[in-house]
Protein backbone atom coordinates (compact mmCIF):
# COMPACT_ATOMS: atom_id res chain seq x y z
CA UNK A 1 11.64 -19.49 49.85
CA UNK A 2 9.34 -16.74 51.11
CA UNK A 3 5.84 -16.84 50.10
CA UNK A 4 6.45 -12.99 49.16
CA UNK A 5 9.05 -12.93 47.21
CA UNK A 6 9.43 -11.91 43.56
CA UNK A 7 10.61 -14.06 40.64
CA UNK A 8 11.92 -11.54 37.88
CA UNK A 9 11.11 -12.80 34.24
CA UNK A 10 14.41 -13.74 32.71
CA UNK A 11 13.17 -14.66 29.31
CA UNK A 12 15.26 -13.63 26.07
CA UNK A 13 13.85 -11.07 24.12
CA UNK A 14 13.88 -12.82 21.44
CA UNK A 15 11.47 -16.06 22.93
CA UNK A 16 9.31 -13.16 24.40
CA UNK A 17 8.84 -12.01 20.52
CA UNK A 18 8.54 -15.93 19.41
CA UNK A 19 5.61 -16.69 21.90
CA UNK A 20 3.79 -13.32 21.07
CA UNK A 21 3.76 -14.02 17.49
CA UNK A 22 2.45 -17.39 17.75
CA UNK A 23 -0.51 -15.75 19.26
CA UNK A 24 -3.50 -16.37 17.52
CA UNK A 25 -4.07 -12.64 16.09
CA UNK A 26 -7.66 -12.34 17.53
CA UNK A 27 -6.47 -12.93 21.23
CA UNK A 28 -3.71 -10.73 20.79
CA UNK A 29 -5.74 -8.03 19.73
CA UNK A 30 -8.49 -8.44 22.85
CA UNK A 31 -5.51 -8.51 24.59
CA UNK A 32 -3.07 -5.75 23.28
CA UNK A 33 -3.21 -3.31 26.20
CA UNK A 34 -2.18 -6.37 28.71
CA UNK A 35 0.46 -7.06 26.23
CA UNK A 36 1.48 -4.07 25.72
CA UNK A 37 3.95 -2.90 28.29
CA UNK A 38 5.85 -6.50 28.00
CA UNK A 39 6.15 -5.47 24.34
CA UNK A 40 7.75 -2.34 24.22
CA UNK A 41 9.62 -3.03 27.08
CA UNK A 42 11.46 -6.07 26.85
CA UNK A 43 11.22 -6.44 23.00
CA UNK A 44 13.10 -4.16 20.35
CA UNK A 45 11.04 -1.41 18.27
CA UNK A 46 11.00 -4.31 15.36
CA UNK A 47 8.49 -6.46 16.90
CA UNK A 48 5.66 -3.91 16.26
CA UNK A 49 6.74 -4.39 12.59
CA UNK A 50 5.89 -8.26 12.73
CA UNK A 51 3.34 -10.20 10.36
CA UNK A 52 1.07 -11.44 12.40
CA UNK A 53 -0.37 -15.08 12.23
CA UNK A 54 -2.63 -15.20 9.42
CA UNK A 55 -6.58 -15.30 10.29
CA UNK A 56 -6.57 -18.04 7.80
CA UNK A 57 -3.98 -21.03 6.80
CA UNK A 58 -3.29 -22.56 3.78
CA UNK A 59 -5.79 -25.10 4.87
CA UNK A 60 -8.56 -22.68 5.61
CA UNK A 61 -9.12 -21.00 2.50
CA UNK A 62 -12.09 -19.44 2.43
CA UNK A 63 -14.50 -17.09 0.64
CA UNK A 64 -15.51 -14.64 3.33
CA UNK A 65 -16.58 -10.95 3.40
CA UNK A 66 -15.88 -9.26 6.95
CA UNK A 67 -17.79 -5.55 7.45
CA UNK A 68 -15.09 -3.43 8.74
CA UNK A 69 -16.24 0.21 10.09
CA UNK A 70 -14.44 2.70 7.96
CA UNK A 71 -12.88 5.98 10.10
CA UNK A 72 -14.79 8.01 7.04
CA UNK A 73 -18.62 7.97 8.36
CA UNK A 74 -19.95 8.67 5.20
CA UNK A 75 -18.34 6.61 1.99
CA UNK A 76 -19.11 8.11 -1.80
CA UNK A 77 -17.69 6.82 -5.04
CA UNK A 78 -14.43 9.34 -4.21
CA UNK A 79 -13.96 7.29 -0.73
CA UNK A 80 -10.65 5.34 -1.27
CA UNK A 81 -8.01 3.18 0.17
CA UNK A 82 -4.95 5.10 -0.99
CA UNK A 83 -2.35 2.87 0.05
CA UNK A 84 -1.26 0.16 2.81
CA UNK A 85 2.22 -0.10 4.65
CA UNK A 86 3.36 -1.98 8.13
CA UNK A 87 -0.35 -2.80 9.19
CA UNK A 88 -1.45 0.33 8.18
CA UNK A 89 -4.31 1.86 5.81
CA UNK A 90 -4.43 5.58 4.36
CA UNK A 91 -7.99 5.92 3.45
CA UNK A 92 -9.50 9.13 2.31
CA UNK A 93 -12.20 11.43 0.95
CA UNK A 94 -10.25 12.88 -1.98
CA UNK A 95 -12.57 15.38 -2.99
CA UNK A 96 -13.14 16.61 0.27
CA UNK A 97 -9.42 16.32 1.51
CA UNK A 98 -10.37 14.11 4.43
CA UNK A 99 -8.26 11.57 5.11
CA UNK A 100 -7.19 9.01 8.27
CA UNK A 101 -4.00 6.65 8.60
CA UNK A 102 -5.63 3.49 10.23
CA UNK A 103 -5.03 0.19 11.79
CA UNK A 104 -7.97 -2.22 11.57
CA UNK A 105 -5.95 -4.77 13.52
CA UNK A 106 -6.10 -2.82 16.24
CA UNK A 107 -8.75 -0.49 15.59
CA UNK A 108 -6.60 2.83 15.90
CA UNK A 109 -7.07 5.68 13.57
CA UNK A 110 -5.15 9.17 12.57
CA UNK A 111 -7.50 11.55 11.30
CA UNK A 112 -5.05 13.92 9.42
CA UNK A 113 -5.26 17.98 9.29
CA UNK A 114 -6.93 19.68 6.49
CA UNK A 115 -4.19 20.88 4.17
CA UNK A 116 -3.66 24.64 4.10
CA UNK A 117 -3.65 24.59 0.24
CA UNK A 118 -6.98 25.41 -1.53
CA UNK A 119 -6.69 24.71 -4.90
CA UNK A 120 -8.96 23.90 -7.27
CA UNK A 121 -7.86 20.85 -9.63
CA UNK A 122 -9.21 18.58 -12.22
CA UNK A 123 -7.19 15.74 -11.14
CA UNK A 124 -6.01 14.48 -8.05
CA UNK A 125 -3.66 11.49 -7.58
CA UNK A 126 -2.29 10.33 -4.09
CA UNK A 127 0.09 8.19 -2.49
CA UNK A 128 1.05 6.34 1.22
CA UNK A 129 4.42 5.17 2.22
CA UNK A 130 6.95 4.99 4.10
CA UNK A 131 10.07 6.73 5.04
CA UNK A 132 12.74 4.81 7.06
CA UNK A 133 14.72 7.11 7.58
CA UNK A 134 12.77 9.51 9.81
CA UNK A 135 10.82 6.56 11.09
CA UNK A 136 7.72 8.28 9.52
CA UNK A 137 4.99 7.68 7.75
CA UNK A 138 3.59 10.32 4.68
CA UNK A 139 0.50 11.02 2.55
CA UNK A 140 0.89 12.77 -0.77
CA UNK A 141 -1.63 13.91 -3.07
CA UNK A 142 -0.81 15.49 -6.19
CA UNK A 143 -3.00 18.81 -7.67
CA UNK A 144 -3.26 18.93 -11.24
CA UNK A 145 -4.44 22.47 -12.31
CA UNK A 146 -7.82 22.97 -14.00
CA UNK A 147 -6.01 25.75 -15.85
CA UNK A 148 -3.28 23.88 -17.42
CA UNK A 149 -0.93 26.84 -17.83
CA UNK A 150 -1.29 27.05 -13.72
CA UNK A 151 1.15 24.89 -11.61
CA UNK A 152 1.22 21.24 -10.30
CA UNK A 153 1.40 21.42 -6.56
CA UNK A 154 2.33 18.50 -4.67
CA UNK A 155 1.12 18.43 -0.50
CA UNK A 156 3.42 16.47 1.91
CA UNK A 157 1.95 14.75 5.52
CA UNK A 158 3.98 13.61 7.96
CA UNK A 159 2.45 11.50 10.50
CA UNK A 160 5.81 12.21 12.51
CA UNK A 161 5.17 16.07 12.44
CA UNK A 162 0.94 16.34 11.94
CA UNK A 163 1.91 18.82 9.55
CA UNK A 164 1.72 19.63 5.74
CA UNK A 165 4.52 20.55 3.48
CA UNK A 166 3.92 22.03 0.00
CA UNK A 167 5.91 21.25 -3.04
CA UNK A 168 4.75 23.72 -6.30
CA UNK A 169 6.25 23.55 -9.54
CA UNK A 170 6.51 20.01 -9.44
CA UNK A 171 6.33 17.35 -12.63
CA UNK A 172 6.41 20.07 -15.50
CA UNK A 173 5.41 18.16 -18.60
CA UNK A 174 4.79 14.91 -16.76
CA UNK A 175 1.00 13.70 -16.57
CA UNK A 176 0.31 10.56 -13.54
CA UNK A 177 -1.51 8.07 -14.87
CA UNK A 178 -2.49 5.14 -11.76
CA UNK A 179 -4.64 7.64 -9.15
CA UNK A 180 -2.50 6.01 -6.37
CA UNK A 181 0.64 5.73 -6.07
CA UNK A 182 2.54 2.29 -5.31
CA UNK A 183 5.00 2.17 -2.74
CA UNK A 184 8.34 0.13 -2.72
CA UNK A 185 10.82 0.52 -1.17
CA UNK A 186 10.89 4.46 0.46
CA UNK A 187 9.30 5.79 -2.99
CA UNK A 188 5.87 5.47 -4.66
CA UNK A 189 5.58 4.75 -8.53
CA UNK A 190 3.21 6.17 -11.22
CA UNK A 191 2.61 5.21 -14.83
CA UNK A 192 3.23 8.51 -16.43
CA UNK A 193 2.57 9.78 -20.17
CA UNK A 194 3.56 13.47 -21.53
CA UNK A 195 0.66 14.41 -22.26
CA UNK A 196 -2.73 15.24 -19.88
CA UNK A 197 -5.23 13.93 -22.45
CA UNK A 198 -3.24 10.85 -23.87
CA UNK A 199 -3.64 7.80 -21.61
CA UNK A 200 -0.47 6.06 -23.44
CA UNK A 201 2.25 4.99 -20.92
CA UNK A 202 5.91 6.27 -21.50
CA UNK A 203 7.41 5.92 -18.70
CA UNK A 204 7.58 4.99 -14.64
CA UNK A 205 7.98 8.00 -12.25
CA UNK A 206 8.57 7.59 -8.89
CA UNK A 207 8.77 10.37 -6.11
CA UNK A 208 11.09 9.74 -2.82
CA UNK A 209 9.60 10.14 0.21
CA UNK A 210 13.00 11.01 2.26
CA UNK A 211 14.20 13.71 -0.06
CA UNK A 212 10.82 14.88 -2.14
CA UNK A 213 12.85 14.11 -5.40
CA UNK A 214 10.78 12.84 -8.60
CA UNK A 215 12.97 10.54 -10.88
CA UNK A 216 11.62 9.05 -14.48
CA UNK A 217 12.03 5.12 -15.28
CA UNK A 218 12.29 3.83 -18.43
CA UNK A 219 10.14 0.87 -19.34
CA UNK A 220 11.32 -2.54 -20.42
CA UNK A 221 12.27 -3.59 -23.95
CA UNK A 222 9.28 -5.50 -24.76
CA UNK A 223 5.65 -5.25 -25.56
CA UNK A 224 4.27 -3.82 -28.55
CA UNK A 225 3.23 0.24 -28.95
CA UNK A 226 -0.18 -0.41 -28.11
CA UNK A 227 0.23 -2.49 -24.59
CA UNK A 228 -1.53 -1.90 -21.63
CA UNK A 229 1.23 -1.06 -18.58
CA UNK A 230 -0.46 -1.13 -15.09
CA UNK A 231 2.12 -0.78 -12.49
CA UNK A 232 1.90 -2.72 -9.35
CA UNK A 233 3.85 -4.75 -6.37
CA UNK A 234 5.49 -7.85 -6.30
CA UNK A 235 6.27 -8.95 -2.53
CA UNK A 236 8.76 -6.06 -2.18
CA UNK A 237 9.21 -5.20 -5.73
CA UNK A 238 8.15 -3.01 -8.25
CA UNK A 239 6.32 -4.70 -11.07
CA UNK A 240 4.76 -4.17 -14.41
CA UNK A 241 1.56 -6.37 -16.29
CA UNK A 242 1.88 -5.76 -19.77
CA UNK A 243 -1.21 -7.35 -21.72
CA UNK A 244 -0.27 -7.16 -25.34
CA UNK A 245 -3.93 -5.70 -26.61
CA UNK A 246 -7.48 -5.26 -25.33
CA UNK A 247 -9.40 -8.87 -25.09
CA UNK A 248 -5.70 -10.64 -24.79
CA UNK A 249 -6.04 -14.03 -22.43
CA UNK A 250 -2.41 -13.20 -21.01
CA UNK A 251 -0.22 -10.81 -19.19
CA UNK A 252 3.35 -10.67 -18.59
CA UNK A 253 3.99 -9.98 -15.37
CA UNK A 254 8.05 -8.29 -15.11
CA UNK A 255 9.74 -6.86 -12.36
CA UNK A 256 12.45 -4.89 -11.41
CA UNK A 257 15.28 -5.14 -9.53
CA UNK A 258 18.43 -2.22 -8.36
CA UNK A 259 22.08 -3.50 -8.32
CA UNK A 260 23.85 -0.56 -7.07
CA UNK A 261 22.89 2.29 -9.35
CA UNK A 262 21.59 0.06 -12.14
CA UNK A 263 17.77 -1.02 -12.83
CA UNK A 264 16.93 -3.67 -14.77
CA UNK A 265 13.74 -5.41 -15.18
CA UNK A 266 13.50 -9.26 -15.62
CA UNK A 267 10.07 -10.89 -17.16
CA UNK A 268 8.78 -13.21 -13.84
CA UNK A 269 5.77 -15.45 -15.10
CA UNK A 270 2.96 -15.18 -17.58
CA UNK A 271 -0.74 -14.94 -16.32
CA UNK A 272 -3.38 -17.02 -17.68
CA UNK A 273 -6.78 -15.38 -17.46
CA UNK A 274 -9.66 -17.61 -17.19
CA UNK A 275 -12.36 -17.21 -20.28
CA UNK A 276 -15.00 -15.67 -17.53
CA UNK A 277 -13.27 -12.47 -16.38
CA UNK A 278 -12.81 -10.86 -19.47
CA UNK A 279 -13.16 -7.35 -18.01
CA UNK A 280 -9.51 -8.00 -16.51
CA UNK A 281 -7.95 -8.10 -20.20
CA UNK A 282 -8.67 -4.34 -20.72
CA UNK A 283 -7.54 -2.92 -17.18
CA UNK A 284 -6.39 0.37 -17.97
CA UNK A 285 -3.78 1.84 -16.73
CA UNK A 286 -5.28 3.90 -13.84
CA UNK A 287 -5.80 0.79 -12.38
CA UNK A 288 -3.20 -0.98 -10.34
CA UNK A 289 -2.22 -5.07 -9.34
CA UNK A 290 -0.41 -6.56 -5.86
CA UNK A 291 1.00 -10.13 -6.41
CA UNK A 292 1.68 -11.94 -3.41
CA UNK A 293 3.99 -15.35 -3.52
CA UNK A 294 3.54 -17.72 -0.99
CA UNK A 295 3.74 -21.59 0.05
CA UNK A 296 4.21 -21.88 -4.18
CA UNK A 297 1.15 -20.35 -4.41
CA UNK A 298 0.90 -17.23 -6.88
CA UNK A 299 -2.08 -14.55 -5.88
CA UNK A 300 -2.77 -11.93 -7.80
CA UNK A 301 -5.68 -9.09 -7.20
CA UNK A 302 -6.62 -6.78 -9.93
CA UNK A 303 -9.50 -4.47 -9.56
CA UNK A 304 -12.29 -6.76 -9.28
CA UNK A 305 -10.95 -10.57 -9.00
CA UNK A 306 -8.38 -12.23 -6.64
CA UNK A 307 -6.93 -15.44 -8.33
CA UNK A 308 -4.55 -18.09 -7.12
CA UNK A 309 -2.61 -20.11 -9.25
CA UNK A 310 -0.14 -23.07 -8.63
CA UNK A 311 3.42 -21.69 -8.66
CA UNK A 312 4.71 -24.53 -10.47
CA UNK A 313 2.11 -25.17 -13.19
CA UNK A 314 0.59 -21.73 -13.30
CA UNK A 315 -2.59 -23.49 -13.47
CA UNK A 316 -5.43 -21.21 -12.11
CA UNK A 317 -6.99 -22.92 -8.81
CA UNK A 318 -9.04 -20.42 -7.04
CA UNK A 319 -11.22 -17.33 -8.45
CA UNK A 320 -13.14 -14.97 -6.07
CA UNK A 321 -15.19 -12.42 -7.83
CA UNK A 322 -15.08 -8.99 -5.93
CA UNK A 323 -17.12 -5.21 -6.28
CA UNK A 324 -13.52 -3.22 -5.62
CA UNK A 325 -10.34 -4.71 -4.72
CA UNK A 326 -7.86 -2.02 -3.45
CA UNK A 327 -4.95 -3.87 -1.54
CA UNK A 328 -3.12 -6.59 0.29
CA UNK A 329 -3.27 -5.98 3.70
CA UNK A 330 -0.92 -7.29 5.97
CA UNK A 331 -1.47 -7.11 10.19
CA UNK A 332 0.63 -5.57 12.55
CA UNK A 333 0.12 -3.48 16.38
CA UNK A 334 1.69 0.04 14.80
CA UNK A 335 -0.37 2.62 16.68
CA UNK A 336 -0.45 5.60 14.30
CA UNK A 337 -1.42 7.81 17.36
CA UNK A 338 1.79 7.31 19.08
CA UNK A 339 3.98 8.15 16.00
CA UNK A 340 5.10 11.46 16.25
CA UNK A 341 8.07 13.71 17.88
CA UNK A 342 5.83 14.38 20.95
CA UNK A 343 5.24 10.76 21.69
CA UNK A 344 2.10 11.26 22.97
CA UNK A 345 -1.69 9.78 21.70
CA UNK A 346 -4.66 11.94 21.15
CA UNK A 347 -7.44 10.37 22.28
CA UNK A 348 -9.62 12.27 20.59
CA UNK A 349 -8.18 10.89 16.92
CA UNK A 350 -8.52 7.19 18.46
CA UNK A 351 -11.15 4.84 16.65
CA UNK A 352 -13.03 1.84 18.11
């Protein structure tokens, strides 16, 4: 054979995608623009969808804080993480309408346009999600009126587009409860009352991100009238935690589940707190909870504490006591920069 001649690779697509993903996720990530034409080349558009290899096993378990630069330069108390999808983080400055779609994993950020809608509003709930079938990724936030004979005006971003779209007359006589949104399955959820002053939950509402519908939920047959509801995510389904009353040691966790056109909702497991966090027995409902099942362990983060129990016991095992928890995040290489109908990155919106 000729010292100069070329071996093509031959490999399956599907052992390409195997080998990648079995990558530990810190070399892939030095390593992502090497990788990254044998990617998107010879692998289908699901690969960039992938979990990644956990930075820690079941065997490593550890309790670790890592600093990770924010896009926002300067944080205040109205600095949040609205929401997390496919590797990717919405965080924003609420009050000052500044907000970024970001990947930590690979350090890539979106900052998004300033909405053209100048309103002035006494509450402001938000959402991130998204929408399969445009391949696209949105940001809502929600205006209620200071006036409260004035409108609710609901602002639309498409990643896809870079643009805003603006929804008014929107949730007449309907009151979000949760300040973000959680997002299952192509819609985000709210706890919702009737009333702007009255913090009682009556029902779910959920808005769809393909169509920009809202549609009201009714909540299961149990509890008692004076329950606290927080609304929340289990693996890929929408969940409640109803704690009976304030200082309670339990919650019932239930979740719900579509056949066809149907919902019902289905009680999963009851949560044990332990007798030290009792500030997790009166979580109101503005707050929300992500439970995450896994190798028959049970984690569950509320505001302030991540806890893992035993699936099959529900003993608690592990405790780690946190200032803010906002979400489960889950690695992946989607490059918000490159999502859109142009196809092109702006350089000037990356972040290192």
């Amino acid at each position: 054979m000729a010292s100069d001649s070329i071996i093509p690779l031959l490999l399956p697509n599907e052992l390409i995608t195997e080998i990648l993903l079995r990558l530990p996720i810190k070399s892939l990530s030095k390593c992502i623009y090497i990788y990254h034409s044998l990617i998107f080349r010879n692998t289908n558009d699901d690969f960039k969808f992938c979990p990644l290899p956990p930075l820690f096993t079941k065997q490593q378990l550890t309790e670790e804080l890592f600093h990770i630069d924010s896009p926002i330069e300067r944080t205040t108390l109205s600095t949040h993480i609205v929401g997390s999808v496919n590797g990717l983080i919405c965080v924003a400055h609420v009050r000052q309408r500044e907000a970024y779609i970001w990947n930590p994993t690979i350090t890539k950020s979106k900052e998004l346009p300033k909405s053209t809608s100048n309103l002035c509003s006494d509450g402001i709930k938000c959402g991130f999600g998204y929408d399969e079938s445009r391949d696209d990724y949105k940001v809502v936030f929600i205006d209620y009126p200071i006036r409260h004979n004035h409108r609710i005006v609901v602002n639309i971003y498409s990643l896809r587009t870079n643009s805003w779209t603006t929804l008014n007359d929107q949730l007449q006589g309907i009151f979000l409860l949760n300040l973000h949104g959680r997002f299952v399955n192509g819609k985000l959820y709210w706890t919702s009352s009737t009333c702007i002053n009255n913090y009682k939950v009556c029902n779910i509402t959920s808005f769809d991100l393909a169509d920009g519908t809202w549609e009201s939920l009714e909540l299961p047959s149990c509890g008692k009238d004076n329950s606290d509801i927080n609304v929340g995510v289990v693996g890929s389904d929408l969940s409640l935690l109803y704690t009976c009353q304030r200082g309670a040691a339990t919650s019932d966790v239930w979740i719900m589940k579509h056949s066809g056109v149907n919902v019902s909702w289905t009680k999963l497991l009851t949560i044990k707190y332990p007798q030290n966090i009792k500030i997790h027995r009166c979580v109101a409902p503005a707050f929300a909870f992500s439970i995450h099942i896994r190798h028959g362990e049970i984690l569950l983060v509320l505001d302030s504490a991540i806890m893992i129990y035993d699936g099959s016991t529900r003993q608690l095992k592990h405790t780690f006591h946190v200032n803010q928890c906002e979400e489960i995040y889950v690695e992946s290489l989607v490059n918000p920069l490159k999502i859109s109908d142009q196809g092109q990155e702006s350089p000037q919106s990356s972040h290192s």
